[in-house]
Each structure stands twice: as structure tokens, then as C-alpha cells.
Protein backbone atom coordinates (compact mmCIF):
# COMPACT_ATOMS: atom_id res chain seq x y z
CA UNK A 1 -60.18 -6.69 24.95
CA UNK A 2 -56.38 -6.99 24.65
CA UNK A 3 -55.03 -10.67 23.77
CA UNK A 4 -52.49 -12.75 25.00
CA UNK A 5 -49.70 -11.29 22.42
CA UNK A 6 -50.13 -7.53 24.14
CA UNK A 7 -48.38 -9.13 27.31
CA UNK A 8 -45.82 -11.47 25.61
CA UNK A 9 -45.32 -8.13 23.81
CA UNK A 10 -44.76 -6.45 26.78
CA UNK A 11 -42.61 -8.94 28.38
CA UNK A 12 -39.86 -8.51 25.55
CA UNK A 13 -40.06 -5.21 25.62
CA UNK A 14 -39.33 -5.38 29.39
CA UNK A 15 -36.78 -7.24 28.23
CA UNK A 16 -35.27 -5.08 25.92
CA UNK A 17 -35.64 -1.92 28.23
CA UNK A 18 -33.68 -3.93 31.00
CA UNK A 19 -31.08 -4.51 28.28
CA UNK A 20 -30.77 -0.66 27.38
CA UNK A 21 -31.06 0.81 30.84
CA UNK A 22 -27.86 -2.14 31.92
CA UNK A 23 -25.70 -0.86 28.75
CA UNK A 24 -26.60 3.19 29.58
CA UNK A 25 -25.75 2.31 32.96
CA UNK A 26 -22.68 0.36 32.21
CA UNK A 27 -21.29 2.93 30.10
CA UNK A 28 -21.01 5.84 32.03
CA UNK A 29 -24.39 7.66 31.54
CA UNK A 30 -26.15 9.30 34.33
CA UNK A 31 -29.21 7.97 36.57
CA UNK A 32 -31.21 10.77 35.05
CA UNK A 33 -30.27 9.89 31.18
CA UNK A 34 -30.70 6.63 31.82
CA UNK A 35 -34.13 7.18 33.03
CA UNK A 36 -35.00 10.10 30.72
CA UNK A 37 -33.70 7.19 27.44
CA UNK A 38 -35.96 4.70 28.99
CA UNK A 39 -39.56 6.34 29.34
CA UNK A 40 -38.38 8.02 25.88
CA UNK A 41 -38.17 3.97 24.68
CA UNK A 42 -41.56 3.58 26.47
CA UNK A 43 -43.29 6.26 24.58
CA UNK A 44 -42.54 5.74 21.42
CA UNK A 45 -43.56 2.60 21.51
CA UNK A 46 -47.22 3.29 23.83
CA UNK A 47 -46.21 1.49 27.49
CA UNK A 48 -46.19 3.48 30.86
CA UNK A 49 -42.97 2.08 32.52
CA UNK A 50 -41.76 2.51 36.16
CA UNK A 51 -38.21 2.23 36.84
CA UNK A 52 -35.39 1.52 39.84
CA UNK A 53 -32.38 2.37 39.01
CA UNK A 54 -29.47 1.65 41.47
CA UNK A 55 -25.85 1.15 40.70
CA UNK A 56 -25.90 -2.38 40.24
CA UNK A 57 -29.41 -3.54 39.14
CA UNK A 58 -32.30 -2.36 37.28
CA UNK A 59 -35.69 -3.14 37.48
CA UNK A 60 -38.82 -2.37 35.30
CA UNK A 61 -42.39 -2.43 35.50
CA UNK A 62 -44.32 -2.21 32.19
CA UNK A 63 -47.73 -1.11 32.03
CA UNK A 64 -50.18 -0.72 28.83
CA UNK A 65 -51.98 2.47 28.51
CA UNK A 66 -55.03 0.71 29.70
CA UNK A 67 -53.38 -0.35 32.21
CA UNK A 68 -54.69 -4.45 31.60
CA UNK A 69 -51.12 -5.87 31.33
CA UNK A 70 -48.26 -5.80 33.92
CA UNK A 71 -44.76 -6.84 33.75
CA UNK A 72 -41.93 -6.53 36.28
CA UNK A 73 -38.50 -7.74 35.12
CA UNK A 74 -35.25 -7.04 37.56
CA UNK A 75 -31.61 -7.31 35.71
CA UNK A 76 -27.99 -6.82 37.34
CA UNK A 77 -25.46 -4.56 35.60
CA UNK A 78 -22.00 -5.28 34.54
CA UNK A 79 -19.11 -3.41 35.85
CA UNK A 80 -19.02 0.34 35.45
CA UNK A 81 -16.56 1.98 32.44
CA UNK A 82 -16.63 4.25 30.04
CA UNK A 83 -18.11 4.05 26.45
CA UNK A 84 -19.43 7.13 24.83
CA UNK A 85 -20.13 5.30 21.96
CA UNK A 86 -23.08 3.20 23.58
CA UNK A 87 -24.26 6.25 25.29
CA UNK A 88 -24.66 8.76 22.15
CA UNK A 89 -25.96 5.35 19.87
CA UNK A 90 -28.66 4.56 22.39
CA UNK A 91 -29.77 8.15 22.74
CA UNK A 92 -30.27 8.45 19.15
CA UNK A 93 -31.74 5.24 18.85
CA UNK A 94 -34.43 6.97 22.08
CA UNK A 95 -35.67 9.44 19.18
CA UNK A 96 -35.67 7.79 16.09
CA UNK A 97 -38.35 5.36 18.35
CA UNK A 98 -40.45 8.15 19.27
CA UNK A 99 -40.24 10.22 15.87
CA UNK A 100 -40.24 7.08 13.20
CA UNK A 101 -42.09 4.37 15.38
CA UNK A 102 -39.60 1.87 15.51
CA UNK A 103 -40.79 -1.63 16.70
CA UNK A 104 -39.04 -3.42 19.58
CA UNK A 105 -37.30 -5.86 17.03
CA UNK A 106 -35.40 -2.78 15.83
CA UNK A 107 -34.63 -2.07 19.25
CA UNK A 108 -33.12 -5.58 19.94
CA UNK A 109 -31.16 -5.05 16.84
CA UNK A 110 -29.89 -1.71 16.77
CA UNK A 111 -28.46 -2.29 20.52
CA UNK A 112 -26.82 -5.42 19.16
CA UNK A 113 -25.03 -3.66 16.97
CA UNK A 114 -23.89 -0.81 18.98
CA UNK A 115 -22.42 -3.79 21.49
CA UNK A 116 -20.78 -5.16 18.39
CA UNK A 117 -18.94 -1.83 17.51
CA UNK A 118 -15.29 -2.17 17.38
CA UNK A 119 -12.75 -0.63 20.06
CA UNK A 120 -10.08 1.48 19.02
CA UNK A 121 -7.10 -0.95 18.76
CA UNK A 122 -5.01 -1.41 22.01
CA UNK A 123 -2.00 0.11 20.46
CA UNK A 124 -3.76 3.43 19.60
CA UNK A 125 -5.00 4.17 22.82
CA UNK A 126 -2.14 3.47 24.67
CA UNK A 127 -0.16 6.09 22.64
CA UNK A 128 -3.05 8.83 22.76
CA UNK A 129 -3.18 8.63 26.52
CA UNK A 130 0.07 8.29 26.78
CA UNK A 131 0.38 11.52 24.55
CA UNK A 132 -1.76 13.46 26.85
CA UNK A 133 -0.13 12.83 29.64
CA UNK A 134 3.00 14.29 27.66
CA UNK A 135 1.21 17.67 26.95
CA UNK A 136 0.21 17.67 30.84
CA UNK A 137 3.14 17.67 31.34
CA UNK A 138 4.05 20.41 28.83
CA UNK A 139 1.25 22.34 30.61
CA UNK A 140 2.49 22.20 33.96
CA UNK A 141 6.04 23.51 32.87
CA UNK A 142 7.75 20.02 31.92
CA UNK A 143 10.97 20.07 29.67
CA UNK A 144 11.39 17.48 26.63
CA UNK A 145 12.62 14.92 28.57
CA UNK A 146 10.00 15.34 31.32
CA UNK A 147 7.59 14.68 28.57
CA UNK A 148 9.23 11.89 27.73
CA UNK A 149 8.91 10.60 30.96
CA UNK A 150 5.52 11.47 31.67
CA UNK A 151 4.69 9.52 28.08
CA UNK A 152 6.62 6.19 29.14
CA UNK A 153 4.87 6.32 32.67
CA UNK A 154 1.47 7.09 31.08
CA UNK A 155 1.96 4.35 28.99
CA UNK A 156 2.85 1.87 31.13
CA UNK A 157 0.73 2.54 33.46
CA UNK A 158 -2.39 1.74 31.13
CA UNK A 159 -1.12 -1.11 29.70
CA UNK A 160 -0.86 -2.76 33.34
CA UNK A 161 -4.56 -1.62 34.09
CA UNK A 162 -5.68 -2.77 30.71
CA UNK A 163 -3.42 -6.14 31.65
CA UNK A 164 -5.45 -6.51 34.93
CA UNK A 165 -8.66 -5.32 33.70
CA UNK A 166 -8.44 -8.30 31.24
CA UNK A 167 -7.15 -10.69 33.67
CA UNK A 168 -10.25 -10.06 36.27
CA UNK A 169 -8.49 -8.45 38.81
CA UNK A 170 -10.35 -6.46 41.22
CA UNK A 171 -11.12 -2.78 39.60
CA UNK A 172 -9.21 -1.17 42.31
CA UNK A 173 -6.26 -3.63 42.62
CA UNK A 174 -5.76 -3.01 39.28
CA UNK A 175 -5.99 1.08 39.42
CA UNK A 176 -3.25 0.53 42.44
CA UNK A 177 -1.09 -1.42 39.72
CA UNK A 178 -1.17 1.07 37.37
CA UNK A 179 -0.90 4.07 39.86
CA UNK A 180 2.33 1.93 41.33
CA UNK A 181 3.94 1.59 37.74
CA UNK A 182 3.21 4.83 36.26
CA UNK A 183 4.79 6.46 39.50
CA UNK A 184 8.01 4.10 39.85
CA UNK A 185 9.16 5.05 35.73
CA UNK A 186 8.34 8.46 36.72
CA UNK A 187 10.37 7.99 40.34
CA UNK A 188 12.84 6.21 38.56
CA UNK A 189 13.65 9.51 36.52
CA UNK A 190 13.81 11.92 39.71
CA UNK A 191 15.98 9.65 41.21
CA UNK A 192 18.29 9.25 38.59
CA UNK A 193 17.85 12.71 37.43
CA UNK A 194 16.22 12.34 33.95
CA UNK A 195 14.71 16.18 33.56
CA UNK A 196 14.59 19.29 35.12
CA UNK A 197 11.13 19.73 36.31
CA UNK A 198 10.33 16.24 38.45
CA UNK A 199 7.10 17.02 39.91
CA UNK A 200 5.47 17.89 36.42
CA UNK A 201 6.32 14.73 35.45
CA UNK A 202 5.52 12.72 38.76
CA UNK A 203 2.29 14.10 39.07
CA UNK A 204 1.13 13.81 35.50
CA UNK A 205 1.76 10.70 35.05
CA UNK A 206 -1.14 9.07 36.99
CA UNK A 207 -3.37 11.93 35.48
CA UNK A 208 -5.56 9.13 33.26
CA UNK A 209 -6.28 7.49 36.26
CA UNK A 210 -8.53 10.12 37.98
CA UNK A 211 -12.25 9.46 38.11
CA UNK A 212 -13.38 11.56 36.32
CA UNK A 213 -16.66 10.45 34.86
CA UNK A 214 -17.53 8.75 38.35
CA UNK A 215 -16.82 12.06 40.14
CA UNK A 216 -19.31 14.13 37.64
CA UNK A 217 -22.02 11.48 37.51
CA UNK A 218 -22.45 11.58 41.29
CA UNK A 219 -22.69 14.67 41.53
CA UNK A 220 -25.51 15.28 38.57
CA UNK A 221 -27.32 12.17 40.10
CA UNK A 222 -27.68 14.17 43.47
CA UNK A 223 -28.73 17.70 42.15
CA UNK A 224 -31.47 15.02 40.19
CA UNK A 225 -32.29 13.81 43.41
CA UNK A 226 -30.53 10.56 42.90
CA UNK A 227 -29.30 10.51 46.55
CA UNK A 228 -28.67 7.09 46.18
CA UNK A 229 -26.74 5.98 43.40
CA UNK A 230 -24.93 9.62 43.68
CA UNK A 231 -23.33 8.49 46.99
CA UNK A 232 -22.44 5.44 45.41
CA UNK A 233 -20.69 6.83 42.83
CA UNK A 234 -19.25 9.34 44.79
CA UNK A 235 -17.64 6.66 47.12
CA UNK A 236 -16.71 4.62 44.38
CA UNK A 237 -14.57 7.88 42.84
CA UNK A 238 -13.22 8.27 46.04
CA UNK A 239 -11.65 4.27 46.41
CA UNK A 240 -10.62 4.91 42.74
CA UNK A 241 -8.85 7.90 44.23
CA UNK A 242 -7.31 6.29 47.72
CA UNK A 243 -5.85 3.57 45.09
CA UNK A 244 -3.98 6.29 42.86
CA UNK A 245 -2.99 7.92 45.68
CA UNK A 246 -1.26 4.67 47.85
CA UNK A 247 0.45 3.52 44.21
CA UNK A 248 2.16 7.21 44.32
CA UNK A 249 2.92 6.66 47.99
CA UNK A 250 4.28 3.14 47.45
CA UNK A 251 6.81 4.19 44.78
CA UNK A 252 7.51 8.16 47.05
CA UNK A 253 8.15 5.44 49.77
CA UNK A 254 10.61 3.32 47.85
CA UNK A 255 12.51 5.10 46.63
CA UNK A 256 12.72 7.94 49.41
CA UNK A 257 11.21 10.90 48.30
């Protein structure tokens, strides 16, 4: 007969499967990952799980093989964003469970340490993105001092976001900021005439902003089935898009374009 431990066991590792599935989820995986990482997790480790994934909640239903024991635990997720750091550690962390038996302690700490793993500093991301919306430029026939352009714009259009974003400003309030800024520097130079080729710098400049993880999630979660949560995130790309595209009008507007 199973004892009291099995289902204090299987309470933290409801627990710990809530924690996962919210830091996939938060991170830019996919429904289907998500799920695919969590009954991976589940394995490994001997439970039968059953799972409801939506865009902002998770909940989990933990079963022993003998099916004695059942736990249901329900846990919101944080704001959406990207971190391909989370998503590759996690999946790892999936098969080193299943091939090396891990126990659920090494679960709780090998996710606290990929939370704990540092960002790239401010600074350096600001230039790279701000660098590659230079060569998009480039690409689309810009000049030097388009580039230039497009790289100031970039720029400071990211740190605004990353300046809202920190202040708690609505997501899409602050992807309007940034859309606004990034197209007034880049406005600012057609008007003046900084350049030769204005459009390759207008339009790359709010290039960082597009949704593009959003956009490719909902689509995978609805070929998976996940009618759901792929609508979501396919109405979700398209606000992020309606706010890019009324910053750009805003600035076209102001300056007469």
C-alpha cells in the first residue's frame, strides 16, 4: 500500500511541474513543447500527469501509476517574453530526468539556477540590436548615413521599451513608445535630409519591434491543435503590431509625410 510520503511527494512535484510549465510558457516556448517537457518531467520520474495549458495559467493533475494518489495544482503565468536560455536549459534538464533519474530536488534546483542566469548587460544589447537594424538597413539599399540613422533610431527605440518595460507600463503602451521614438529620429532625418535612401531607414528602424516569436508560436500551436492559446497569441501579435504601426503613423503625421 502506498504511504502518506507518495502524495506529499506528489504534491511537490505538482509543484515543481507548475513551476516549469509557467517559466517554458513565460519564455517563449510553444503549447506543444511545453507539454511535450512536462509529461517528459513526468516520466522520468514515474507519475501520469494531465495538463491545461492556456496563455495565462497552468494547471496539473498528478497521478501515480497505480493510480492511488491525486493531485491538482492550478498556477498563473507571468508576462510573455523571450528567453531562449530558459527554454534550451529546461529541455535539457527534460532528458537528463528521464535518462539519469534525477529526483525532484534536482529539479527544484536546476530551474533555480537557470532563473538565476545572468542577462546580457543592458549596454550590449542595445548596441547589437541597434547594429542589426543598421545592416537592415544596408540590406534594403541604405547609404552610410542611413545606417547611421537606422542605428540611433534602433537604439533609442529599445532603450524607451526597456525604460517602460521596467517601469510597469502596459506591454503595448510601451511597444507604442518605442515605435513613436524609433520613427521620430528616423523622421527627423527625412525631414532634415540626413541620407539618400529615407524609407530604408524609416522602415528599419522599428524592425526589432515585430512579433516575431508571438506570430510563429500561434501558428505551431494551431497546426498542434492548440486552437486556443494559438488565437491568443495570434491576437496578441497582432496588438503588438497595431502599436508599431500607430507609433510610425504618429511621427508620418507630425511631421507631414
Amino acid at each position: 500500500m502506498k504511504t502518506k510520503f507518495d502524495t506529499v511527494l506528489a504534491l511537490r512535484f505538482g509543484n515543481a511541474l507548475l513551476d516549469v510549465g509557467a517559466a517554458l510558457m513565460s519564455s517563449g516556448a510553444s503549447t506543444h513543447r511545453t507539454r511535450l517537457t512536462l509529461e517528459r518531467l513526468a516520466n522520468g520520474l514515474g507519475f501520469k500527469i494531465e495538463l491545461l495549458i492556456t496563455q495565462r495559467a497552468l494547471m496539473v493533475t498528478v497521478v501515480d501509476d497505480e493510480q492511488e494518489h491525486l493531485v491538482s495544482r492550478l498556477k498563473r503565468t507571468s508576462p510573455h517574453g523571450v528567453n531562449f536560455k530558459i527554454v534550451s536549459g529546461i529541455s535539457r534538464m527534460s532528458w537528463h530526468v528521464l535518462e539519469e533519474n534525477w529526483t525532484i530536488e534536482q529539479i527544484e534546483i536546476e530551474l533555480r539556477r537557470l532563473k538565476k542566469l545572468p542577462h546580457y548587460p543592458r549596454w550590449v544589447v542595445l548596441t547589437v540590436v541597434g547594429l542589426a537594424g543598421a545592416a537592415f538597413c544596408r540590406i534594403f539599399g541604405g547609404g552610410l548615413l542611413d545606417m547611421l540613422v537606422a542605428f540611433s533610431a534602433t537604439l533609442a527605440g529599445l532603450f524607451v521599451r526597456q525604460t517602460a518595460v521596467y517601469q510597469k507600463f502596459n506591454p503595448y503602451i510601451s511597444i507604442y513608445f518605442a515605435s513613436l521614438t524609433a520613427s521620430l529620429i528616423a523622421g527627423s532625418a527625412e525631414f532634415f535630409a540626413i541620407g539618400s535612401n529615407y524609407d530604408a531607414a524609416f522602415s528599419t528602424s522599428v524592425l526589432f519591434l515585430v512579433p516575431g516569436v508571438p506570430m510563429i508560436n500561434a501558428v505551431t500551436d494551431m497546426m498542434d491543435g492548440n486552437i486556443q492559446n494559438g488565437i491568443v497569441r495570434l491576437f496578441n501579435g497582432l496588438i503588438i503590431a497595431f502599436a508599431i504601426a500607430m507609433g510610425v503613423f504618429t511621427a508620418r503625421f507630425l511631421f507631414n509625410l
